[in-house]
N, C-alpha and C. Protein backbone atom coordinates (compact mmCIF):
# COMPACT_ATOMS: atom_id res chain seq x y z
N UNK A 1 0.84 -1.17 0.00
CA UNK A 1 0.00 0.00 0.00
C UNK A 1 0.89 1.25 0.00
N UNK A 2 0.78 2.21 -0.88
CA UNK A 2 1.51 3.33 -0.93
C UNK A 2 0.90 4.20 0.40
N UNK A 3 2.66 5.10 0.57
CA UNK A 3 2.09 5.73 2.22
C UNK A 3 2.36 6.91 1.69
N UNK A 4 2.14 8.17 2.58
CA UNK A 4 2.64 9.51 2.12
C UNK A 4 3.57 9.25 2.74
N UNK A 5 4.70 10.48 2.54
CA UNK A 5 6.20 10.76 3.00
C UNK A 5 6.19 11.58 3.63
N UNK A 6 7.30 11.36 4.91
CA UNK A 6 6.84 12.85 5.96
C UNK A 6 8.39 13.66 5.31
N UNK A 7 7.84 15.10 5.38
CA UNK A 7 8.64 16.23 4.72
C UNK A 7 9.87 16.21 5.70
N UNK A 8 11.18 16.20 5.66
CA UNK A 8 12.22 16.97 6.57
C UNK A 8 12.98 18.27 6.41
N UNK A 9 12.76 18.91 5.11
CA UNK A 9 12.98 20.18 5.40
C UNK A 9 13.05 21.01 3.62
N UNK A 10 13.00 21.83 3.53
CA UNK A 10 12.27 22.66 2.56
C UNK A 10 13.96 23.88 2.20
N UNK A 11 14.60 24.02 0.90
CA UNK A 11 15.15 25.40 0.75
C UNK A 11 14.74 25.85 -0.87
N UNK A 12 14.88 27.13 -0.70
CA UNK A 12 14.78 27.58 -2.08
C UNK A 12 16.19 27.46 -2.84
N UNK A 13 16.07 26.75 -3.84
CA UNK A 13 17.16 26.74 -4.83
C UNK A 13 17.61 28.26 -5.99
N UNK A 14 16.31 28.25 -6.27
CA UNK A 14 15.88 29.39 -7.67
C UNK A 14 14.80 30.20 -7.52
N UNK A 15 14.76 31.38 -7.83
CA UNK A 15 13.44 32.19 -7.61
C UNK A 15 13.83 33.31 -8.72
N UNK A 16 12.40 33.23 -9.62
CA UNK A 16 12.37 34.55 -10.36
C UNK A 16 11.10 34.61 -10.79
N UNK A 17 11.12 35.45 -11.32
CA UNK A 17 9.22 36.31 -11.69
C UNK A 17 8.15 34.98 -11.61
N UNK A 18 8.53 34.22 -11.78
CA UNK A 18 7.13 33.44 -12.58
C UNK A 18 6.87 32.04 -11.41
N UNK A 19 8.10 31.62 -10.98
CA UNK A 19 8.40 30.22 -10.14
C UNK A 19 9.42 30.61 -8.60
N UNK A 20 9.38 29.67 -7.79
CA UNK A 20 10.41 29.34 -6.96
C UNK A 20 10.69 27.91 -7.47
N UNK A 21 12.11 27.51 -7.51
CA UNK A 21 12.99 26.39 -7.17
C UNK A 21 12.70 25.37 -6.04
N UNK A 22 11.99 24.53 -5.40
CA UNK A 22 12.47 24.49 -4.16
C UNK A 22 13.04 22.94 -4.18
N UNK A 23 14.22 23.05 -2.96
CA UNK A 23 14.49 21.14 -2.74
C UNK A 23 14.13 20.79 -1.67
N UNK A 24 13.00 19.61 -1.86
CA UNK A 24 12.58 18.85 -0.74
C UNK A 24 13.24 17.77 -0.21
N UNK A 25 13.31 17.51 0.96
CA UNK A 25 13.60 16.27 1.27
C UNK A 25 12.58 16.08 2.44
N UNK A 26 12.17 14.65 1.58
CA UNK A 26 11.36 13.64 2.22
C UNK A 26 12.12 12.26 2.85
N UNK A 27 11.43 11.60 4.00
CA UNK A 27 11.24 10.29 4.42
C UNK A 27 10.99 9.44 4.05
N UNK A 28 11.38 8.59 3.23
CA UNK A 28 11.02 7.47 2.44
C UNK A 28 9.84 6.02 3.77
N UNK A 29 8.60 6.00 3.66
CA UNK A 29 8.09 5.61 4.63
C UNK A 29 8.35 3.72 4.54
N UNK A 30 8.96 3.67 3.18
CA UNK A 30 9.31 2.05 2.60
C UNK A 30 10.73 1.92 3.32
N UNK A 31 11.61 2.47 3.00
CA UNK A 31 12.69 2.27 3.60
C UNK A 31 13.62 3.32 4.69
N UNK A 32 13.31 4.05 4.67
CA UNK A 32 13.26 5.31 6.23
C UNK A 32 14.47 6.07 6.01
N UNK A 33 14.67 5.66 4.86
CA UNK A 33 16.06 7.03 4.21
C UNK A 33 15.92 8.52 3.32
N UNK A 34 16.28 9.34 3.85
CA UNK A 34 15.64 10.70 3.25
C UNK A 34 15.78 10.39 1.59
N UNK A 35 15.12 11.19 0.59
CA UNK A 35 15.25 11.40 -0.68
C UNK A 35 14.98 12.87 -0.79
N UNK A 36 15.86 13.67 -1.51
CA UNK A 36 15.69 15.11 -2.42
C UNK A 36 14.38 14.87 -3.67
N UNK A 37 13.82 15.86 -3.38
CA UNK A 37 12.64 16.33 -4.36
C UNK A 37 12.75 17.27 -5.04
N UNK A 38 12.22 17.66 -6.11
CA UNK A 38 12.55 19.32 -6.52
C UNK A 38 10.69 19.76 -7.13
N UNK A 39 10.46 20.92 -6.12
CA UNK A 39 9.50 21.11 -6.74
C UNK A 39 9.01 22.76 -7.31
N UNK A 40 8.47 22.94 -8.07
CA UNK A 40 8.29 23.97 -8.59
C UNK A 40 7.07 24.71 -8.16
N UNK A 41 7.42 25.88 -7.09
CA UNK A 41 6.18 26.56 -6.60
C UNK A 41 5.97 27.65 -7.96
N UNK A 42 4.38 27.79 -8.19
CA UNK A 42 3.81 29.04 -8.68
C UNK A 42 2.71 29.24 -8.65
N UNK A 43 2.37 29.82 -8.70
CA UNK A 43 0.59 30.59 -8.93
C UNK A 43 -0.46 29.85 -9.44
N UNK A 44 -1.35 29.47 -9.28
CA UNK A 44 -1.99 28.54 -9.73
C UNK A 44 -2.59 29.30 -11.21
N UNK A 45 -3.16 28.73 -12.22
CA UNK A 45 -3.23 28.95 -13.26
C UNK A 45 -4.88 29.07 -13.73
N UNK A 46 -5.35 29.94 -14.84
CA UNK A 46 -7.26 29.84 -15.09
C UNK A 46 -6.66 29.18 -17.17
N UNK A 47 -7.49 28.83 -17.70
CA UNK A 47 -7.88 28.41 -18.58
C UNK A 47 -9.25 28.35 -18.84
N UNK A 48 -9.43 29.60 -20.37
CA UNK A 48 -10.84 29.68 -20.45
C UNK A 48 -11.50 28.91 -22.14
N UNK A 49 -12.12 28.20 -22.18
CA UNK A 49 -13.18 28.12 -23.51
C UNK A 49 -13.92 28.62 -23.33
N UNK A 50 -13.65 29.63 -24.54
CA UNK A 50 -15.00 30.56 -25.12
C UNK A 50 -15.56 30.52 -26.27
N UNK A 51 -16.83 29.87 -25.99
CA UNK A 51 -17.58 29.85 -27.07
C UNK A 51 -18.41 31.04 -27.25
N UNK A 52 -18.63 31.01 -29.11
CA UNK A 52 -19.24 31.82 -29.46
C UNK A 52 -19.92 31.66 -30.86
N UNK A 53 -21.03 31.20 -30.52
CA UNK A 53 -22.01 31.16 -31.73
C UNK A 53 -21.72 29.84 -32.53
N UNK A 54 -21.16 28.43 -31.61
CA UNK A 54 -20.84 27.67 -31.77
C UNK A 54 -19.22 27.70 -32.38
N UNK A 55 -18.73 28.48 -32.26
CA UNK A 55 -17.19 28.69 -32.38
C UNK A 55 -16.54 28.72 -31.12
N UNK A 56 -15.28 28.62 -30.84
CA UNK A 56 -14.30 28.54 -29.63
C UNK A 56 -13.59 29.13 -30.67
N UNK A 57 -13.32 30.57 -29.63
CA UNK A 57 -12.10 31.35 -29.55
C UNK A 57 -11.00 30.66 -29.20
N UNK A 58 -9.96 30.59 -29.94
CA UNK A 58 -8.22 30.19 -29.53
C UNK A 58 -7.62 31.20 -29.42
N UNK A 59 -6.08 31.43 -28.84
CA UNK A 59 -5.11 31.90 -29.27
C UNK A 59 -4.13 30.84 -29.95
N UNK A 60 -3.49 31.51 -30.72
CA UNK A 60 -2.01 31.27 -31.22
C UNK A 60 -0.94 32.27 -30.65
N UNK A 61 0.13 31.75 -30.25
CA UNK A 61 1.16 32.40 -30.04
C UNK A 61 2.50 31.69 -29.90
N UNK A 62 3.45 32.59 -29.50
CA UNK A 62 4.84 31.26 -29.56
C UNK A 62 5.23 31.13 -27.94
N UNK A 63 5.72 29.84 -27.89
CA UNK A 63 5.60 29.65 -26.92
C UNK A 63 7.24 29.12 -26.44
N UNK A 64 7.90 29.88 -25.49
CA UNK A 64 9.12 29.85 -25.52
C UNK A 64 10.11 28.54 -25.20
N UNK A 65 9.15 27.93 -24.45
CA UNK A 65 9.50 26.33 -23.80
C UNK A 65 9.88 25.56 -24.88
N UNK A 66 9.07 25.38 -25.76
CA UNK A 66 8.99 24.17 -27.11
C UNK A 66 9.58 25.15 -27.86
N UNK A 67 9.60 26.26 -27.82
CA UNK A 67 10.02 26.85 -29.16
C UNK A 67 9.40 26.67 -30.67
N UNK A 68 8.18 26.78 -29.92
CA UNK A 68 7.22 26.24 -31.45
C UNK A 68 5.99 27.41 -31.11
N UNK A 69 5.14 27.61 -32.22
CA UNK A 69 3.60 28.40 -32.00
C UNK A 69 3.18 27.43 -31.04
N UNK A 70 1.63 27.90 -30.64
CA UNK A 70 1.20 27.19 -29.75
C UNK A 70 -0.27 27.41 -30.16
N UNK A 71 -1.52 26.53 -30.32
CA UNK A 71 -2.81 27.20 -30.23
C UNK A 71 -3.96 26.41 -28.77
N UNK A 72 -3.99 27.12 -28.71
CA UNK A 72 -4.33 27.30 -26.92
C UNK A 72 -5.72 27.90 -26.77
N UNK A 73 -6.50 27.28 -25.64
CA UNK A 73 -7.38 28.85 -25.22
C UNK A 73 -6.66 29.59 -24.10
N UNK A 74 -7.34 30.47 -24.28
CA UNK A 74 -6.96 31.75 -23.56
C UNK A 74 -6.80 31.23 -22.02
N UNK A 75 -5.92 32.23 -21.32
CA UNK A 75 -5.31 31.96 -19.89
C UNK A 75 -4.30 32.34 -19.45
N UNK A 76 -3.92 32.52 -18.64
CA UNK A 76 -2.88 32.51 -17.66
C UNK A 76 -2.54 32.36 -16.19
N UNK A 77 -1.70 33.07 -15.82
CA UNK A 77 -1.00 33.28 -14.01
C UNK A 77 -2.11 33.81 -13.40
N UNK A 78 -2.71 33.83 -12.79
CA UNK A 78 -3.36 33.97 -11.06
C UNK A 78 -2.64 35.50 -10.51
N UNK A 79 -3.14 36.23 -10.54
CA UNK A 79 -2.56 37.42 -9.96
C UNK A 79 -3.08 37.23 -8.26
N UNK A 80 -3.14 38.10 -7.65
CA UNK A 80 -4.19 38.05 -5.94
C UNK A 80 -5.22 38.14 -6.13
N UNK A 81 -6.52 37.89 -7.55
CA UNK A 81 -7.21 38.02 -7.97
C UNK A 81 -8.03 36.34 -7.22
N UNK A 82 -9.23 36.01 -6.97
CA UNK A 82 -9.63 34.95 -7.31
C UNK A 82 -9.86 34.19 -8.40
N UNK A 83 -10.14 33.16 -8.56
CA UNK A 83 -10.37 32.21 -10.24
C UNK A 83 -10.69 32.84 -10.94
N UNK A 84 -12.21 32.53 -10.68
CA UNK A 84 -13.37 33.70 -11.43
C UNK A 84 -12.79 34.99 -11.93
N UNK A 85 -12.11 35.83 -11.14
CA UNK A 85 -11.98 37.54 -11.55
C UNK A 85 -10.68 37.35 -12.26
N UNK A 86 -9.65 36.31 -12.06
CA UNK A 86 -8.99 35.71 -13.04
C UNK A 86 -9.28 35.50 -14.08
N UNK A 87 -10.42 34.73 -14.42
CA UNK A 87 -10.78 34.24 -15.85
C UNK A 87 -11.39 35.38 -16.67
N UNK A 88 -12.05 36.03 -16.24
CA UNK A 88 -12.77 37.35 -16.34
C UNK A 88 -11.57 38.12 -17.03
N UNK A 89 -10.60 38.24 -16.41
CA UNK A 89 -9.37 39.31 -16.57
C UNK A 89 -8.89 38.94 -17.94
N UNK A 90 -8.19 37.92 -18.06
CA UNK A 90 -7.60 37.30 -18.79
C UNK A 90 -8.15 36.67 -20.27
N UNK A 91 -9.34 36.42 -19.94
CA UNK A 91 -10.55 36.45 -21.30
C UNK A 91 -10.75 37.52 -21.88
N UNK A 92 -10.70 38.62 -21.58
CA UNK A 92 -10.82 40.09 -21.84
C UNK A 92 -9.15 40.66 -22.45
N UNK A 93 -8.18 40.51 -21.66
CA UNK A 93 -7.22 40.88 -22.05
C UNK A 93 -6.54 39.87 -23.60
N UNK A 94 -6.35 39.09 -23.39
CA UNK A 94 -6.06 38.43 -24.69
C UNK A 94 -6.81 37.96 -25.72
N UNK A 95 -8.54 38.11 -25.92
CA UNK A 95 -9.72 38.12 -26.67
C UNK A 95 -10.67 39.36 -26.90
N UNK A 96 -10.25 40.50 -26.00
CA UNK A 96 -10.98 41.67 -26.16
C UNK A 96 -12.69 41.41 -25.75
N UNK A 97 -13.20 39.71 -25.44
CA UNK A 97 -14.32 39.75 -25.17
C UNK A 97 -14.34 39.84 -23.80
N UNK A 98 -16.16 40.13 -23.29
CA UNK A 98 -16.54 40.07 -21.67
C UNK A 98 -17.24 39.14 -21.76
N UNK A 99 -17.22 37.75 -20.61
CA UNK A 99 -18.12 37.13 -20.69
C UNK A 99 -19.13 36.96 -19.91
N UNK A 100 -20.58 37.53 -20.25
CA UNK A 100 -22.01 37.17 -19.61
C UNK A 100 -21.89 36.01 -18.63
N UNK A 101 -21.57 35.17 -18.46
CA UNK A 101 -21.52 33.64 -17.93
C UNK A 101 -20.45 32.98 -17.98
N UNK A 102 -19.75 32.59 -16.73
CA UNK A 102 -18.48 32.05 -16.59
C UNK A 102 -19.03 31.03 -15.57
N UNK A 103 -18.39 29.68 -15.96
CA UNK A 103 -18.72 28.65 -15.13
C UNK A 103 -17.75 27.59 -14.87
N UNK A 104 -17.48 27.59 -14.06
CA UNK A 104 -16.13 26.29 -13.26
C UNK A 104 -16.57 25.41 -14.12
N UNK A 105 -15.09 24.79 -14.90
CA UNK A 105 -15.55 23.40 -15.42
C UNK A 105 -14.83 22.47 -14.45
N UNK A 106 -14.10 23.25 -13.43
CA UNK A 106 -13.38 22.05 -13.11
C UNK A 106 -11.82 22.31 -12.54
N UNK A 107 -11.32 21.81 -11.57
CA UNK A 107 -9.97 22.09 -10.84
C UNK A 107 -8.76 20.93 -11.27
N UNK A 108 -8.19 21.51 -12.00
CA UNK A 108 -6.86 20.10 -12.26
C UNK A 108 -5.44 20.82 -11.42
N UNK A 109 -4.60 19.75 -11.29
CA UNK A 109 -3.09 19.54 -10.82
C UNK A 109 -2.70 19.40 -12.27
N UNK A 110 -1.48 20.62 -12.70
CA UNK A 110 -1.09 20.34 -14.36
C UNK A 110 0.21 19.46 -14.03
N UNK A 111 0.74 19.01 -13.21
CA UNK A 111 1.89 17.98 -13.14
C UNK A 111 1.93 17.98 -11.33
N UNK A 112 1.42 17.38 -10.70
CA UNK A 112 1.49 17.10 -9.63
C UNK A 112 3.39 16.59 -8.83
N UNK A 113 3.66 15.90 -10.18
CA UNK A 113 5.23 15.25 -10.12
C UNK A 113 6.25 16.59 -9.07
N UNK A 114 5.89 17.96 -10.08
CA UNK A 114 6.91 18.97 -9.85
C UNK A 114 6.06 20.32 -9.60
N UNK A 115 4.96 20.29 -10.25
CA UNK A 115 4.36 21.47 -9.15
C UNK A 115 3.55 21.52 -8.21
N UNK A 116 2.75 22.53 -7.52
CA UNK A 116 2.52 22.68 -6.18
C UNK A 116 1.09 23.34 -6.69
N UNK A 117 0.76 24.46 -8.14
CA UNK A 117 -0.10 24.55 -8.17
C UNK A 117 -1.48 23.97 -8.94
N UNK A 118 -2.42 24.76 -9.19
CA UNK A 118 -3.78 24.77 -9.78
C UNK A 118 -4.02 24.80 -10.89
N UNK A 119 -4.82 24.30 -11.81
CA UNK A 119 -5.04 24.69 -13.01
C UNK A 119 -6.93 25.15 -13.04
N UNK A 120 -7.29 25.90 -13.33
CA UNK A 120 -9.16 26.25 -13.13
C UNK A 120 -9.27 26.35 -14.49
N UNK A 121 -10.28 25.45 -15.01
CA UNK A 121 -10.68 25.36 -16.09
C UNK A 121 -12.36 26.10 -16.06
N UNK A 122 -12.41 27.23 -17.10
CA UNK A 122 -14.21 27.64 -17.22
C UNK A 122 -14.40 27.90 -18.44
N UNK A 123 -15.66 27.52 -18.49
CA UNK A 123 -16.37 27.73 -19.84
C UNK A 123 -17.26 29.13 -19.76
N UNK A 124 -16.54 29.89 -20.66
CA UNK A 124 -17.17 31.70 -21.13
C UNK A 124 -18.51 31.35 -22.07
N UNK A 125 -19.17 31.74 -21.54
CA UNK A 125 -20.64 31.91 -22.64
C UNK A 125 -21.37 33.05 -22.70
N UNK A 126 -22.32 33.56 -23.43
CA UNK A 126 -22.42 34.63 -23.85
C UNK A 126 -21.60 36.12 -24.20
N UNK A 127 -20.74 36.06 -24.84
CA UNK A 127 -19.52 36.59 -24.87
C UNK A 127 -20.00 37.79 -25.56
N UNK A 128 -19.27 39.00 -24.96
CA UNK A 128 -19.53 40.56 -25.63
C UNK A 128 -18.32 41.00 -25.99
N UNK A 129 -17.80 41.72 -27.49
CA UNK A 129 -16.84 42.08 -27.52
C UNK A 129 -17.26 43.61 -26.70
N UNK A 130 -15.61 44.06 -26.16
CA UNK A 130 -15.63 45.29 -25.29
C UNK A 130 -14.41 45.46 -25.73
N UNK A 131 -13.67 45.43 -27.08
CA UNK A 131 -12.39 45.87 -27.32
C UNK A 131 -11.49 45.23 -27.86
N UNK A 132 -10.34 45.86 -28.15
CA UNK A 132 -9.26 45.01 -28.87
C UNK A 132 -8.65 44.00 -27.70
N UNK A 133 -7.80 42.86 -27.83
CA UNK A 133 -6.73 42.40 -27.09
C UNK A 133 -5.84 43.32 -26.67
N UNK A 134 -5.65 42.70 -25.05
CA UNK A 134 -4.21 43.49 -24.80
C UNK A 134 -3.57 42.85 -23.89
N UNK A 135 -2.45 42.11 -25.29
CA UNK A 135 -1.66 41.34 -24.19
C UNK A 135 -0.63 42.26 -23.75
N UNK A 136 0.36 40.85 -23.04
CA UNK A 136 1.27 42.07 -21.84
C UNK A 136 2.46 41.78 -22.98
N UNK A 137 3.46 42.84 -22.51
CA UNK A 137 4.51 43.45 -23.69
C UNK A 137 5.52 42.18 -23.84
N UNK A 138 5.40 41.01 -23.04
CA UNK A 138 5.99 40.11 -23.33
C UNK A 138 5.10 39.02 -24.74
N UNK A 139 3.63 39.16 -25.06
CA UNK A 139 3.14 38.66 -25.82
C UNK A 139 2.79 39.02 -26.81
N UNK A 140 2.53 38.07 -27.83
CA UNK A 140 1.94 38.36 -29.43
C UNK A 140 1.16 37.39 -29.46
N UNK A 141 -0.23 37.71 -29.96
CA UNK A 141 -1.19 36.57 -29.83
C UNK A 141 -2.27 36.98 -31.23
N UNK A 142 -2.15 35.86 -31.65
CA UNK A 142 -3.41 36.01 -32.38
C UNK A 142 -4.54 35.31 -32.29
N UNK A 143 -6.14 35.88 -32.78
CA UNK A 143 -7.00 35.25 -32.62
C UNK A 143 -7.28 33.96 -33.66
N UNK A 144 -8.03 33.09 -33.17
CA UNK A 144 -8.64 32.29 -34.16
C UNK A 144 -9.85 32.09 -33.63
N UNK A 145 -10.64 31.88 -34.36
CA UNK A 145 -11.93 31.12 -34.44
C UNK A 145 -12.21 30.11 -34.54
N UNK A 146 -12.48 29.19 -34.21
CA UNK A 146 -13.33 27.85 -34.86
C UNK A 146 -13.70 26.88 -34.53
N UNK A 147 -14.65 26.28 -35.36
CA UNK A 147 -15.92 25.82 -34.94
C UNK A 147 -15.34 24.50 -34.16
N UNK A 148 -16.07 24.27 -33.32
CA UNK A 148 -16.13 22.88 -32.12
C UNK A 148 -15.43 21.73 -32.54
N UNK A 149 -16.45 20.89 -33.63
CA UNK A 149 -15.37 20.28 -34.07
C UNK A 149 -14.47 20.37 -34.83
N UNK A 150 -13.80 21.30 -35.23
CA UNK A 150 -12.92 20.96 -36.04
C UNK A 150 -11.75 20.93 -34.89
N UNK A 151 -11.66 21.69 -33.86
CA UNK A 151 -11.21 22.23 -32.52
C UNK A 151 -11.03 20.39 -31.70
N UNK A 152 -11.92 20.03 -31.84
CA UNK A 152 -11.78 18.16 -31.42
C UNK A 152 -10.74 17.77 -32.97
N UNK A 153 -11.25 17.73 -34.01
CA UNK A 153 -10.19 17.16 -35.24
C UNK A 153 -8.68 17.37 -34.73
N UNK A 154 -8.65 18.90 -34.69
CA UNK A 154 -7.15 19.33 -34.53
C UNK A 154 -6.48 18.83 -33.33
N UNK A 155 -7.44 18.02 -32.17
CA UNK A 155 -6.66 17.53 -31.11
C UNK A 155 -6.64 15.65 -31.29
N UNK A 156 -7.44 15.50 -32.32
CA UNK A 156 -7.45 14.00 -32.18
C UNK A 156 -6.01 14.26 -33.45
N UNK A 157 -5.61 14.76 -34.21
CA UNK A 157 -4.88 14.66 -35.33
C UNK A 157 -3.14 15.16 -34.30
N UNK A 158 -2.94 16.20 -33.62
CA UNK A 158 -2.35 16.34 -32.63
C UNK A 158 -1.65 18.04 -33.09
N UNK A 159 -2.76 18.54 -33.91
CA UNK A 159 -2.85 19.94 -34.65
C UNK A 159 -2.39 20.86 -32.97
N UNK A 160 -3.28 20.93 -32.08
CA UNK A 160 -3.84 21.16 -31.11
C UNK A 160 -3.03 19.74 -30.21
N UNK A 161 -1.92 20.67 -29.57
CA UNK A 161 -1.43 19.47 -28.80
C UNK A 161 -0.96 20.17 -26.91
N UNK A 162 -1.29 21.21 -26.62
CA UNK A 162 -1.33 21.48 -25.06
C UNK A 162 -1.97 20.84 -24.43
N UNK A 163 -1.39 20.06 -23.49
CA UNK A 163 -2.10 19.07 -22.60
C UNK A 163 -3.16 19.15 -21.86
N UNK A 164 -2.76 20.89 -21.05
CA UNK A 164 -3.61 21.28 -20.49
C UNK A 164 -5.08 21.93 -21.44
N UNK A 165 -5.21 22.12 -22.69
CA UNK A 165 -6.10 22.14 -23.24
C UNK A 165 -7.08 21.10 -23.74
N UNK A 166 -6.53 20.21 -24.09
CA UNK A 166 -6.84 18.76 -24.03
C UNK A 166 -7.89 18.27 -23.04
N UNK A 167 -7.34 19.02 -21.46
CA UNK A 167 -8.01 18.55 -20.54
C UNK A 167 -8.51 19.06 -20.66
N UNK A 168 -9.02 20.37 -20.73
CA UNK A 168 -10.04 21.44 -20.56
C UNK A 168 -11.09 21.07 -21.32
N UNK A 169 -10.88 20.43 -22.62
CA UNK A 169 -11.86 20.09 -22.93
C UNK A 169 -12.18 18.97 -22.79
N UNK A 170 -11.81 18.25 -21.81
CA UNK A 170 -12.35 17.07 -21.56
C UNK A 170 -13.34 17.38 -20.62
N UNK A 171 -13.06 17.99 -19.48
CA UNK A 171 -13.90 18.59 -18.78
C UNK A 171 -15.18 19.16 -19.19
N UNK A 172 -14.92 19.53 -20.06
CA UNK A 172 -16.04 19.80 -20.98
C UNK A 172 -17.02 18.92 -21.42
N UNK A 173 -16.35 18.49 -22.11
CA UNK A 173 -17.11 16.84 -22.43
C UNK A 173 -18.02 16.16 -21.36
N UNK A 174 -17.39 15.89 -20.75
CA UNK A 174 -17.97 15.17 -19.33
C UNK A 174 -19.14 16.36 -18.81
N UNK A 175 -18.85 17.10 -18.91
CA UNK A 175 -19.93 17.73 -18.11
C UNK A 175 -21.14 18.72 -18.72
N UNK A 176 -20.82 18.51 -20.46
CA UNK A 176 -21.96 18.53 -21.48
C UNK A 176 -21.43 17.82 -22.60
N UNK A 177 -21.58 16.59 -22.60
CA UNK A 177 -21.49 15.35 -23.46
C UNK A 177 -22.01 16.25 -24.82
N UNK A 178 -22.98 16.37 -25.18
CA UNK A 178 -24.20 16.82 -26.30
C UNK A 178 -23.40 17.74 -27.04
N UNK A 179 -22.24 18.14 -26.24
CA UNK A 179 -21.53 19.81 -27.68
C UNK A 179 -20.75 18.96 -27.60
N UNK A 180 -19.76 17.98 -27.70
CA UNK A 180 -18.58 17.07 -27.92
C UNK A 180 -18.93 15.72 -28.28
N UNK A 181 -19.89 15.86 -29.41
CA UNK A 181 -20.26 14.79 -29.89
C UNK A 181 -19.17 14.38 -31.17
């Protein structure tokens, strides 16, 4: 039977804008010898699908990790904001829309292995444009449009390959089967 591990002590390795570094060492409860961990504290994260008129808004942008574009829905970092006024924020800033109706699809761990935070997945509905995009001076984003399924095509083909989007719309799925047919 797997046990939890009791913690013995916590330092920061690395810290800059976005993450802390930290090294754990744990108690191995199988054999009672410490092990180093490394885990990555940050902000927990919102991820929004927004539909509109049977379309889902994406972004595209590049994404510095892979070093490749990326097409994504909209999201980001967690300011001291809650979820909600998170998703709100961030749907607006990189889509220029407001959305009428924002609804929890759902709370994921995006790598439990190495981080510490959240991922909040919501579905935007009734969407009002109130303006252009405005991302932050570190981004370039463009919009896309499109329709539902083709948005499932591009992830069963691996067009559309962010994990955490993937999930998002799985969440989706599950919790209105009838638009992810």
């Amino acid at each position: 039977m797997a046990r939890e591990w009791k913690l013995l002590g916590t330092r920061d390795a690395f810290t800059c804008r976005l993450f802390k570094l930290k090294v754990k060492e744990f108690l191995s409860p199988k054999t009672g010898k410490p092990h180093e961990f490394y885990q990555i504290e940050t902000r927990d994260w919102v991820g929004i699908i927004p539909l509109l008129n049977e379309e889902v808004i994406l972004v595209r942008q590049f994404r510095h990790g892979s070093e490749e574009m990326s097409l994504e829905i909209p999201g980001g970092i967690m300011d001291e904001d809650d979820p909600f006024g998170a998703a709100l924020r961030e749907l607006q800033e990189e889509t220029g829309f407001k959305a009428n109706k924002m609804e929890l699809l759902g709370v994921l761990r995006p790598q439990p292995a190495l981080f510490n935070n959240r991922f909040y997945v919501f579905l935007a509905t009734e969407l009002e444009k109130v303006g252009d995009p405005l991302p932050e001076e570190s981004e370039e984003i463009e919009l896309v449009k499109m329709p539902l399924d083709q948005v499932l095509k591009d992830m069963a083909s691996g067009k559309i390959d962010h994990a955490l989007v993937l999930a998002a719309f799985e969440l989706l799925r599950l919790r209105y089967p009838e638009l992810l047919k």
